[in-house]
Protein backbone atom coordinates (compact mmCIF):
# COMPACT_ATOMS: atom_id res chain seq x y z
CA UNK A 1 30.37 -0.89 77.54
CA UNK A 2 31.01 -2.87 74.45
CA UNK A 3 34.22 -2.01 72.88
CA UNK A 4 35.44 -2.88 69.23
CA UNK A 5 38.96 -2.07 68.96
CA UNK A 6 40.28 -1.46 65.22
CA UNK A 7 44.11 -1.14 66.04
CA UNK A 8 46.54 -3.30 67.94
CA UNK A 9 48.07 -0.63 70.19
CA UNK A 10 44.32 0.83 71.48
CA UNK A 11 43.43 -3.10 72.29
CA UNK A 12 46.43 -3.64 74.21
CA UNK A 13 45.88 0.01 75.63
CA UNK A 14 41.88 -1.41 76.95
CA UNK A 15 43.75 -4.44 78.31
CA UNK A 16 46.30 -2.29 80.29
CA UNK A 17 43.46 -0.31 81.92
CA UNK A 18 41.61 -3.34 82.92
CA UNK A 19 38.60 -2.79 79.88
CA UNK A 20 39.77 -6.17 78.52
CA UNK A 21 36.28 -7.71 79.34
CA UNK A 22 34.96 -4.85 77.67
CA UNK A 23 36.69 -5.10 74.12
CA UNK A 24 34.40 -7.45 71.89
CA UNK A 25 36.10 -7.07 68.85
CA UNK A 26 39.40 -6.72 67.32
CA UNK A 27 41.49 -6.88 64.34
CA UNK A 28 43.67 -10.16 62.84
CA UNK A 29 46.83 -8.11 64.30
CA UNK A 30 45.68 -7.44 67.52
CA UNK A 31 48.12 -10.44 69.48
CA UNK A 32 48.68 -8.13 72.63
CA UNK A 33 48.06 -9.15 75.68
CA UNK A 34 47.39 -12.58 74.56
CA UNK A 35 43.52 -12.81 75.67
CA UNK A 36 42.98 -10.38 72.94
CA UNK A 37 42.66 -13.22 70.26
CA UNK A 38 40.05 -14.64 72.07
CA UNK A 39 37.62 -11.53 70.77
CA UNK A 40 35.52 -12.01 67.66
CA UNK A 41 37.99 -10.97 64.40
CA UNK A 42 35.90 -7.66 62.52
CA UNK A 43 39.14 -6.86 60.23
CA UNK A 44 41.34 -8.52 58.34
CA UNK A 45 43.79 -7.83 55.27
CA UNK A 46 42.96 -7.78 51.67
CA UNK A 47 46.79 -8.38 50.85
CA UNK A 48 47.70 -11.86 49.70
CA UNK A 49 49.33 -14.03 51.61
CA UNK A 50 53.41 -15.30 51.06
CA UNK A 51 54.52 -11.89 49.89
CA UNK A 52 57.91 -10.70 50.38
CA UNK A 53 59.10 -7.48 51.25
CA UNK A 54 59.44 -6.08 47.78
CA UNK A 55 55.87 -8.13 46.93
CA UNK A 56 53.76 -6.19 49.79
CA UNK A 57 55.62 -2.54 49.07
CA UNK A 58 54.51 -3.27 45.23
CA UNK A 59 50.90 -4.53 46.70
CA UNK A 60 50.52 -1.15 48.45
CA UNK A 61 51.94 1.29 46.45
CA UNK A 62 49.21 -0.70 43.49
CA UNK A 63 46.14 -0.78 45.72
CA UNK A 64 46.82 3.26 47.12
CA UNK A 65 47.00 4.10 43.28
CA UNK A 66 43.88 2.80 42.46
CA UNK A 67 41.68 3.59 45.75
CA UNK A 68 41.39 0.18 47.08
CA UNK A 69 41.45 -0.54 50.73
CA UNK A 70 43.86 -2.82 52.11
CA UNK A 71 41.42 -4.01 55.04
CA UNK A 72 38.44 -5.91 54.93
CA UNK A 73 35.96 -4.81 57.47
CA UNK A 74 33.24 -7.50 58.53
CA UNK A 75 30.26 -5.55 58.61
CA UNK A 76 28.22 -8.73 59.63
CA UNK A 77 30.85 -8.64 63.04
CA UNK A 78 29.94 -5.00 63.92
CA UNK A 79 26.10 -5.83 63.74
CA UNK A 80 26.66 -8.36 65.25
CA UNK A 81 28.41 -7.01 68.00
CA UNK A 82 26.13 -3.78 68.50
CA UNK A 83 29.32 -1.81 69.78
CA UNK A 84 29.08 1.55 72.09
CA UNK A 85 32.83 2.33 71.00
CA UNK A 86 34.56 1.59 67.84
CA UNK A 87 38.05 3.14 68.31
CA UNK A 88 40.21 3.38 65.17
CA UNK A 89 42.58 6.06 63.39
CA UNK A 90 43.10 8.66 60.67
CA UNK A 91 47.21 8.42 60.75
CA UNK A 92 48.25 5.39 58.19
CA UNK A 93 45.97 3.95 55.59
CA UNK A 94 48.69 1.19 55.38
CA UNK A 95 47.98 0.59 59.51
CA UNK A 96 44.66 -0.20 60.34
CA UNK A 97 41.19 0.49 58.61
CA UNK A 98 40.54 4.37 58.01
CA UNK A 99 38.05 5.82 60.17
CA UNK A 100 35.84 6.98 57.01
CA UNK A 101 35.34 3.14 56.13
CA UNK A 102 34.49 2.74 60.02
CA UNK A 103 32.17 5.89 59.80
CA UNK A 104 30.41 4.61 56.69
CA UNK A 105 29.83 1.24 57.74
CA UNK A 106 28.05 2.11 60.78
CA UNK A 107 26.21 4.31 58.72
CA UNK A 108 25.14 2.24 56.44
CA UNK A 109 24.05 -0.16 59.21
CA UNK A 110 22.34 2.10 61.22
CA UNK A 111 24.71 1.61 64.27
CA UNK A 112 25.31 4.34 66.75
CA UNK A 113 27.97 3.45 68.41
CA UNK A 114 30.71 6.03 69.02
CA UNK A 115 33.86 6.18 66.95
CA UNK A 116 37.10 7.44 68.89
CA UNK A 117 39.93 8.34 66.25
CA UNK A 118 43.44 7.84 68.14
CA UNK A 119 46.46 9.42 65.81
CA UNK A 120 49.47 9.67 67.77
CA UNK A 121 52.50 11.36 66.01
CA UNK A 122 54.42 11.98 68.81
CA UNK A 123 56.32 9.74 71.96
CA UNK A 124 54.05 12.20 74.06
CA UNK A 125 50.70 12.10 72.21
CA UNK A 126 51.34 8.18 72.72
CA UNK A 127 51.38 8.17 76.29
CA UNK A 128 48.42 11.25 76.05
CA UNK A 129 46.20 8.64 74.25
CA UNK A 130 46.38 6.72 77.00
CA UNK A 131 44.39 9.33 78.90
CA UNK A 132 41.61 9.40 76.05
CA UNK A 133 40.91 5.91 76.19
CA UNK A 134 40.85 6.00 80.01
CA UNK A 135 38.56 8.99 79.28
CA UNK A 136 36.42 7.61 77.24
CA UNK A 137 36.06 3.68 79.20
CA UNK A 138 35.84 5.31 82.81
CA UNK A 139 38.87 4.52 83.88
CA UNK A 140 40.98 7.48 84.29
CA UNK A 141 42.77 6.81 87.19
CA UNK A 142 44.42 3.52 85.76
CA UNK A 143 44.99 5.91 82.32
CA UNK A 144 46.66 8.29 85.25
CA UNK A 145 48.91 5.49 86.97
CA UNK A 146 49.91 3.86 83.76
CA UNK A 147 51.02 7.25 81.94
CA UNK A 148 52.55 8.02 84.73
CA UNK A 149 54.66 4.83 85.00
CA UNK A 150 55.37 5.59 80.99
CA UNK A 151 56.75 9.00 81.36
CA UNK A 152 58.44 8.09 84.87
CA UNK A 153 60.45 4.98 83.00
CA UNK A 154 61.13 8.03 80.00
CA UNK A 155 62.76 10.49 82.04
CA UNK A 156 65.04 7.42 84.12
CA UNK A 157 66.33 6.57 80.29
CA UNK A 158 66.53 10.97 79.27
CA UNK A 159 68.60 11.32 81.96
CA UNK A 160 71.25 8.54 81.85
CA UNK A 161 71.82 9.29 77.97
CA UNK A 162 71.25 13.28 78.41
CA UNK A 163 74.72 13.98 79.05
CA UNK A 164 76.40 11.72 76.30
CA UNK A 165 79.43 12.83 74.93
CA UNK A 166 78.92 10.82 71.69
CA UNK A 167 75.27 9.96 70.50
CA UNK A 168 76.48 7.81 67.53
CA UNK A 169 73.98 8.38 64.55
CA UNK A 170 71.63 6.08 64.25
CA UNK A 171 69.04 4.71 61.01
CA UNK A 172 65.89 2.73 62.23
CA UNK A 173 64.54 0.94 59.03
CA UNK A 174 60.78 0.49 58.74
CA UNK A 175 61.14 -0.81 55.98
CA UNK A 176 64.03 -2.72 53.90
CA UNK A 177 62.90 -3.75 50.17
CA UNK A 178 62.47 -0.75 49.36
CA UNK A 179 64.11 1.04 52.39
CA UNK A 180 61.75 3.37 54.51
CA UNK A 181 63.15 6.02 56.78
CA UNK A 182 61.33 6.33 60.15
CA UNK A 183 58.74 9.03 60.84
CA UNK A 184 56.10 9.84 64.12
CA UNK A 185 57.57 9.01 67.45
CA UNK A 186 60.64 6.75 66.10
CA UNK A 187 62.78 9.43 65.68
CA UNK A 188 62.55 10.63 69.03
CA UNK A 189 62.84 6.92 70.25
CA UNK A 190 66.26 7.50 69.04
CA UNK A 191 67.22 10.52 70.47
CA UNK A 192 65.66 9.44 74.17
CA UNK A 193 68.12 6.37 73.70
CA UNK A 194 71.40 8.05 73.61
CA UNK A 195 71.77 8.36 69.23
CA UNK A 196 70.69 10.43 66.80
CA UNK A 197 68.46 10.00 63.87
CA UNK A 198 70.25 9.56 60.54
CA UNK A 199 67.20 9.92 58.68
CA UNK A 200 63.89 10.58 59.12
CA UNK A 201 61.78 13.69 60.83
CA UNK A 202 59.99 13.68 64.27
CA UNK A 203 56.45 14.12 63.85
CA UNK A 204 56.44 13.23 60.40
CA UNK A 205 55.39 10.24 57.89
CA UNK A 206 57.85 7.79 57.15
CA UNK A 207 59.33 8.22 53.78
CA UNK A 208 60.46 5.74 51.00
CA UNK A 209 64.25 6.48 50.61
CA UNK A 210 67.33 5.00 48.17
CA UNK A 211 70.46 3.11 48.97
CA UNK A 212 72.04 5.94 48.56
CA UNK A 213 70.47 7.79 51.55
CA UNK A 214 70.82 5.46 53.49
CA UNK A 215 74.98 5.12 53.04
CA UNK A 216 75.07 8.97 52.56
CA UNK A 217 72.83 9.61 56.36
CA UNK A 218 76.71 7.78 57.69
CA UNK A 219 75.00 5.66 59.82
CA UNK A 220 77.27 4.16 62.81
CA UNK A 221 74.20 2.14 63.83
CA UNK A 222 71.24 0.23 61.89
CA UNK A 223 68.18 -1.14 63.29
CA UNK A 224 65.83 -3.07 61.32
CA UNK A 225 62.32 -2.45 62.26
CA UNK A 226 60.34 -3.15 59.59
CA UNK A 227 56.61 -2.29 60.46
CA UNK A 228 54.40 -5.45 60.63
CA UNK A 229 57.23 -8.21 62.21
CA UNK A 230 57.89 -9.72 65.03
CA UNK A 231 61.64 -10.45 65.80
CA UNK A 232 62.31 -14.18 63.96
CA UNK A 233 61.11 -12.34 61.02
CA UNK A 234 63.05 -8.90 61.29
CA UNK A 235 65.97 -10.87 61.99
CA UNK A 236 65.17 -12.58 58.63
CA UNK A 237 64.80 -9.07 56.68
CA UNK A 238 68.04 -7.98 58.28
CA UNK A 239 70.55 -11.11 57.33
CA UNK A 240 68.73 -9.84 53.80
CA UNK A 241 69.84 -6.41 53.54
CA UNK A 242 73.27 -7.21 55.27
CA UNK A 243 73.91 -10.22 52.37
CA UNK A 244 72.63 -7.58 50.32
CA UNK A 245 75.72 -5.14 50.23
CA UNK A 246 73.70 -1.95 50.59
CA UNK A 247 74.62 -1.14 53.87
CA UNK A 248 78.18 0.55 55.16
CA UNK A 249 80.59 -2.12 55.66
CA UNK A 250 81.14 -2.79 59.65
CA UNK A 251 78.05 -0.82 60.74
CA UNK A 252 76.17 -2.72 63.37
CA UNK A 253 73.31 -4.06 62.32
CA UNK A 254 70.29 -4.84 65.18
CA UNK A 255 67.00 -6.39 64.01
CA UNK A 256 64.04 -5.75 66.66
CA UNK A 257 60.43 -6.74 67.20
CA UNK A 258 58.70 -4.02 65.37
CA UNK A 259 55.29 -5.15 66.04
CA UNK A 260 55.61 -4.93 70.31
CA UNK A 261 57.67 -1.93 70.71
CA UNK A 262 58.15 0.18 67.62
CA UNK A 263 55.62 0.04 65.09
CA UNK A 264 52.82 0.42 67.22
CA UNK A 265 52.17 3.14 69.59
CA UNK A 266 51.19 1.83 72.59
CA UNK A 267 53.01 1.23 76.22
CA UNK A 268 55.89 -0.77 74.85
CA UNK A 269 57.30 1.88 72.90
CA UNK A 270 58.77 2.66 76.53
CA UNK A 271 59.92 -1.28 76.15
CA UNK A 272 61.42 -0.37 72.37
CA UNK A 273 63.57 2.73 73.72
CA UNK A 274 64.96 0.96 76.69
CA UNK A 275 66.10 -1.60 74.20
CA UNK A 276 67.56 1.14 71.86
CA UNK A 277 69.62 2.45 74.94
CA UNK A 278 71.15 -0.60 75.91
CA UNK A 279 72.35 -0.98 72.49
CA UNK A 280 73.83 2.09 72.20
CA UNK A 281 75.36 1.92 75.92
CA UNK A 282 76.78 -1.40 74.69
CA UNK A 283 75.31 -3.39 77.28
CA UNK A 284 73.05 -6.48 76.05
CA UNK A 285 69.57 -5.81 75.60
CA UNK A 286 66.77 -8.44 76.24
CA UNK A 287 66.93 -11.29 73.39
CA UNK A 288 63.58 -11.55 73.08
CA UNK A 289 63.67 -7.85 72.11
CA UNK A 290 66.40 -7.55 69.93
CA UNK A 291 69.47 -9.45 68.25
CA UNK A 292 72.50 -8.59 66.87
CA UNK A 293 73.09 -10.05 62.97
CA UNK A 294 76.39 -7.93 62.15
């Protein structure tokens, strides 16, 4: 099977079940398990590079407005690459390339390939995903072990935190210029970890919100995840907003690596809410997961 992979999560996903030597091509993000940037690049960003925070927010909301796509997608590459499966997604236009522009492309190129849409919203339709790409690559009994690993290390965090007598409120920013409160499965990341979400719904899309949210949703705990950054640079974005004087005064403030276990719903989600716990237990959490800036 030749397998092009549109989103970082469902390429580290094929790696996981051993279809690694299946995947022929991926997208400019996809860094996860390192071998994956050794596969021929099909889709890249349209967004200029050096922006800040406020500079990409402004580039998106601009290009949504006016119907642009914020992905290139090298039809040449899928040609090219004569692909049985293209999986991509319907969830984010902001994420990954749409599965229309997929759809059309191999349309208009006469391809046949199958396209697999994975749209997770939930910590559980994360870990079920697993099972459709083991499905759909012939390898359902690694998609069996490894969701079963997932939920087992799930339910060792649910129950040490279960019984809490204080799960201090909690606000995960995806975003920090403006500030985004966390939708899909971050929400319950919280909630698995010991806290509770001060803003944001389970399920649903992340949502731009003010200042004043953010100080009004009394956080007792921020975490800066801002979608698209690894840790150096989330640590960057949180020193920001902490200079910035937006946030409660002598709130914790935790910057984490968004991009392996937050942002993107694979396996290390299960990485990002171990992380979350031993924050809010107040025992150190890896430092090449997280760090403390306040």
């Amino acid at each position: 099977m030749r397998i092009v992979s549109l989103l970082p999560s469902t390429t580290e996903i094929l790696f996981a079940l051993g279809a690694g030597d299946d995947v022929v091509g991926v997208t400019f993000e996809c860094d996860h398990p390192p071998e994956a940037r050794q596969r021929r690049i099909v889709s890249t960003s349209a967004m200029p590079q050096g922006l800040d925070a406020a500079g990409i927010d402004a580039y998106v909301v601009a290009a949504m407005r006016a119907g642009e796509d914020l992905y290139r997608l090298d039809e040449g590459a899928l040609r090219d690459l004569d692909a049985d499966l293209v999986v991509t997604q319907d969830l984010c236009a902001v994420c990954a390339v749409d599965v229309s522009v997929v759809d059309d492309a191999l349309r208009h190129l006469g391809c046949r390939g199958e396209v697999l849409t994975i749209d997770p919203h939930t910590l559980d339709e994360v870990v079920a995903s697993v099972g459709v790409l083991g499905a759909a690559t012939g390898r359902e009994e690694a998609a069996q072990r490894l969701m079963a690993d997932l939920r087992r290390r799930l339910t060792l965090v649910w129950g040490r935190t279960l019984t809490l007598r204080h799960r201090p409120r909690v606000l995960v920013l995806e975003w920090t210029d403006p500030p985004y409160a966390p939708g899909h499965w971050v929400p319950e990341m919280v909630e698995v970890a010991g806290g509770t979400s001060a803003l944001g719904e389970p399920g649903a899309k992340s949502v731009r919100v003010t200042w004043d949210d953010v100080r009004a949703s009394r956080p007792e705990l921020v975490v800066c995840a801002p979608c698209g950054y690894h840790l150096p640079d989330a640590v960057g974005l949180a020193k920001a907003v902490v200079a910035s004087g937006e946030l409660p005064p002598d709130v914790p403030v935790w910057a984490v690596d968004a991009n392996a276990s937050w942002a993107r719903p694979g396996p290390r989600l299960v990485d990002g809410v171990e992380t979350l716990a031993a924050v809010v237990a107040g025992t150190a959490p890896d430092p090449a997961a997280a760090q403390q800036v306040r």
